[in-house]
N, C-alpha and C. Protein backbone atom coordinates (compact mmCIF):
# COMPACT_ATOMS: atom_id res chain seq x y z
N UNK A 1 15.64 -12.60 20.24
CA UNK A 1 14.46 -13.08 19.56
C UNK A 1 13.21 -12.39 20.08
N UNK A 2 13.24 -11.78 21.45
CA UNK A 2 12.09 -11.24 21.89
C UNK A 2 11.60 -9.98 21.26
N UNK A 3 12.76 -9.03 21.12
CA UNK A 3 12.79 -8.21 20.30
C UNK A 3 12.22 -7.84 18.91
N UNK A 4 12.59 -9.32 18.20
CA UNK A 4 12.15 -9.36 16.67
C UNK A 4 10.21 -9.10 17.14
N UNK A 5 10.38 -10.23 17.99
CA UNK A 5 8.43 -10.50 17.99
C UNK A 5 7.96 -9.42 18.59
N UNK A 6 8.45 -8.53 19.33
CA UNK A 6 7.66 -7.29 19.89
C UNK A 6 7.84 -6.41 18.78
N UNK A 7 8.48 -6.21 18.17
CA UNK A 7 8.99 -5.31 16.58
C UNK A 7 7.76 -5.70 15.84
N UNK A 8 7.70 -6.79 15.64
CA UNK A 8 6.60 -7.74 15.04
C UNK A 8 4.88 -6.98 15.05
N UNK A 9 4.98 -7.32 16.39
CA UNK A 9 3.51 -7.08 16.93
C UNK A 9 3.32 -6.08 16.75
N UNK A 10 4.51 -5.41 17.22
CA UNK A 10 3.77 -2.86 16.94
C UNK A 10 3.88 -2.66 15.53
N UNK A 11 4.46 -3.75 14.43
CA UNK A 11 4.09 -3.06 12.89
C UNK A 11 2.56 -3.93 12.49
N UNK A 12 2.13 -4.25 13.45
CA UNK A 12 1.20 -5.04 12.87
C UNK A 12 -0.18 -4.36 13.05
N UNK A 13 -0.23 -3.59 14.01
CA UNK A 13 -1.68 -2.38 13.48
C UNK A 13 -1.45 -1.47 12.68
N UNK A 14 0.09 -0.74 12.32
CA UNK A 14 0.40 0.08 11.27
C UNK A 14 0.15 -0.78 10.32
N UNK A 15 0.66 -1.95 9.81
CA UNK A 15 -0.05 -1.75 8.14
C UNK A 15 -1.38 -2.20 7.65
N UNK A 16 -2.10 -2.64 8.82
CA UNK A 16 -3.23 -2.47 8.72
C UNK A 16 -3.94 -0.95 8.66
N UNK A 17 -3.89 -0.43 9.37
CA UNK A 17 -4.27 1.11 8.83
C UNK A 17 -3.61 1.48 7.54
N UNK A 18 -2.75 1.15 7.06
CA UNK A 18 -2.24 1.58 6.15
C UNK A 18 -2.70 1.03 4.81
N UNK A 19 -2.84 0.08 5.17
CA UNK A 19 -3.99 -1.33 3.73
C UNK A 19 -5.11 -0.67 4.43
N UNK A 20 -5.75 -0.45 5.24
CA UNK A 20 -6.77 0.15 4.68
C UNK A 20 -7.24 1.68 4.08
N UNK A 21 -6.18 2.24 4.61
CA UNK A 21 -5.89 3.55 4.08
C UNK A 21 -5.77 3.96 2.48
N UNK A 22 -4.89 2.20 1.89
CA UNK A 22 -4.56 2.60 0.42
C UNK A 22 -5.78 1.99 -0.65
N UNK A 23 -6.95 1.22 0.75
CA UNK A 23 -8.16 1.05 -0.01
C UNK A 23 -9.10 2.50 -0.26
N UNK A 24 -8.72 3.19 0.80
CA UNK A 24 -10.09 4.35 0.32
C UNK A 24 -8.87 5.34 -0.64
N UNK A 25 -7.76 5.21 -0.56
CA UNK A 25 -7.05 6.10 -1.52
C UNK A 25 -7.17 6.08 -2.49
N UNK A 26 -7.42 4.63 -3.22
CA UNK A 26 -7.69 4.36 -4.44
C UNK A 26 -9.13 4.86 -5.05
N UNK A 27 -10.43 5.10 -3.88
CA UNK A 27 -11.77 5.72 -4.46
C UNK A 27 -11.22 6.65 -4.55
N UNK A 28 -10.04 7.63 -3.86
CA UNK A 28 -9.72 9.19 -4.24
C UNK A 28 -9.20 9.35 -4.90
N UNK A 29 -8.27 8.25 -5.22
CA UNK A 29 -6.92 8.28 -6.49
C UNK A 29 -6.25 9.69 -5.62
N UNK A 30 -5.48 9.23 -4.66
CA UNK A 30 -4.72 10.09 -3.72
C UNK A 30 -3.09 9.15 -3.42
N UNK A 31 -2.69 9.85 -2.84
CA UNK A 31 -1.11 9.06 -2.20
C UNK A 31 -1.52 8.85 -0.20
N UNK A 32 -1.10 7.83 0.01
CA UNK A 32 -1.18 7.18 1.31
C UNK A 32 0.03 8.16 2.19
N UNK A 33 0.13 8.83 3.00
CA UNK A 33 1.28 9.19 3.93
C UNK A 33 1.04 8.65 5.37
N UNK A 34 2.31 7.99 6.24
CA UNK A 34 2.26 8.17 7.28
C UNK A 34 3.49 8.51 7.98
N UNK A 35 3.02 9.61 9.12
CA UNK A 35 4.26 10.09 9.48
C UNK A 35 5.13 11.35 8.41
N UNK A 36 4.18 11.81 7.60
CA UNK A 36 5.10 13.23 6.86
C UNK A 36 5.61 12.17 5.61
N UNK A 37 5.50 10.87 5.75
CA UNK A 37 6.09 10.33 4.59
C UNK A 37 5.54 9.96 3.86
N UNK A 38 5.16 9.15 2.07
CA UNK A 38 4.35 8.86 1.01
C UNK A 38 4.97 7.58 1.78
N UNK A 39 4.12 6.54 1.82
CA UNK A 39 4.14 5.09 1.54
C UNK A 39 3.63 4.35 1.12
N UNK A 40 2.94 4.89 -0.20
CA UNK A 40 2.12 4.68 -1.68
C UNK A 40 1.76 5.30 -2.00
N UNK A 41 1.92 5.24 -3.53
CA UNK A 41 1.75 5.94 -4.27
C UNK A 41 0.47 5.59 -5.21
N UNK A 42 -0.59 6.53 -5.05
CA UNK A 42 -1.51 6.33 -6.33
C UNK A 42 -0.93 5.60 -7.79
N UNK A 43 -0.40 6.89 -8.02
CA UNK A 43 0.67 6.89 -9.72
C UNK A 43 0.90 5.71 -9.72
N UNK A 44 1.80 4.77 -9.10
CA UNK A 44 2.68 3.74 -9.24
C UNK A 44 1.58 2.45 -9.45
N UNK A 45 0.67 2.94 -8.87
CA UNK A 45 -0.69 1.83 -8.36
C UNK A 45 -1.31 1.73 -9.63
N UNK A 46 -1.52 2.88 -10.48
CA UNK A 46 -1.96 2.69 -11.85
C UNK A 46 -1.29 2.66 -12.52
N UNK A 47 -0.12 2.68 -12.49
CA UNK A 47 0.48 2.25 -13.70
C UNK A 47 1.22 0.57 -13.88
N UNK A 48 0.92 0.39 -12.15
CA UNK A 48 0.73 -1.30 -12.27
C UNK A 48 -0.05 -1.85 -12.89
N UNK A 49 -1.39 -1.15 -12.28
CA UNK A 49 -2.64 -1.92 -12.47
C UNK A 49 -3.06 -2.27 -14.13
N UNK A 50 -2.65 -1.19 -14.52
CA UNK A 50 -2.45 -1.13 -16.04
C UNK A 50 -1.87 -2.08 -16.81
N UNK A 51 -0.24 -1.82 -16.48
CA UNK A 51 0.48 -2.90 -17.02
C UNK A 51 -0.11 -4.59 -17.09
N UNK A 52 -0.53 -4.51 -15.57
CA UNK A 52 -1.51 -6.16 -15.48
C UNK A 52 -2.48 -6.33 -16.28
N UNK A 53 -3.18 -5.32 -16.69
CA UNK A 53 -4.65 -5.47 -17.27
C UNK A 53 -3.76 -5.54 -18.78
N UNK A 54 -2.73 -5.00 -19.41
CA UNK A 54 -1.82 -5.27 -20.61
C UNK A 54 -2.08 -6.32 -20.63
N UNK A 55 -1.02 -7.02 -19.98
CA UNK A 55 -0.60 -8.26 -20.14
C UNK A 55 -1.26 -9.47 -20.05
N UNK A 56 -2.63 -9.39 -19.64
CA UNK A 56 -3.69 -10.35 -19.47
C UNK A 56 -4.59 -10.53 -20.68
N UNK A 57 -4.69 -8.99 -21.34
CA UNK A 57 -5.33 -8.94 -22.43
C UNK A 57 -4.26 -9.29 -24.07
N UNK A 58 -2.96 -9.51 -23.54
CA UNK A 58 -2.18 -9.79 -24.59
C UNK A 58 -2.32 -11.57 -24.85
N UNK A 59 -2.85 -11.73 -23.68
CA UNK A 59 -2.43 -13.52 -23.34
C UNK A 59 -3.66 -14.40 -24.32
């Protein structure tokens, strides 16, 4: 169990940088990487955001 909570605690300043990372990504309309890797995607982000704004305006 100690394990889980120290696991815990060291992802817990990564996705904070990372939420805030995919806030200024979105003024760039860019993709988030950390570590050589995408771990958001602009694209995917608008074509959510979209779909929501659909479906609200269908209602």
């Amino acid at each position: 169990m100690a394990s889980m909570k120290q696991k815990d605690s060291s992802t817990a300043p990564r996705r904070r940088r990372v939420s805030e990372a995919i806030e200024i990504a979105k003024d760039y309309q860019t993709d988030v990487y950390w570590q050589g890797e995408v771990v958001w995607r602009y694209s995917d982000w608008k074509k959510q955001s979209r779909a929501s704004r659909e479906l609200v305006a269908a209602v």
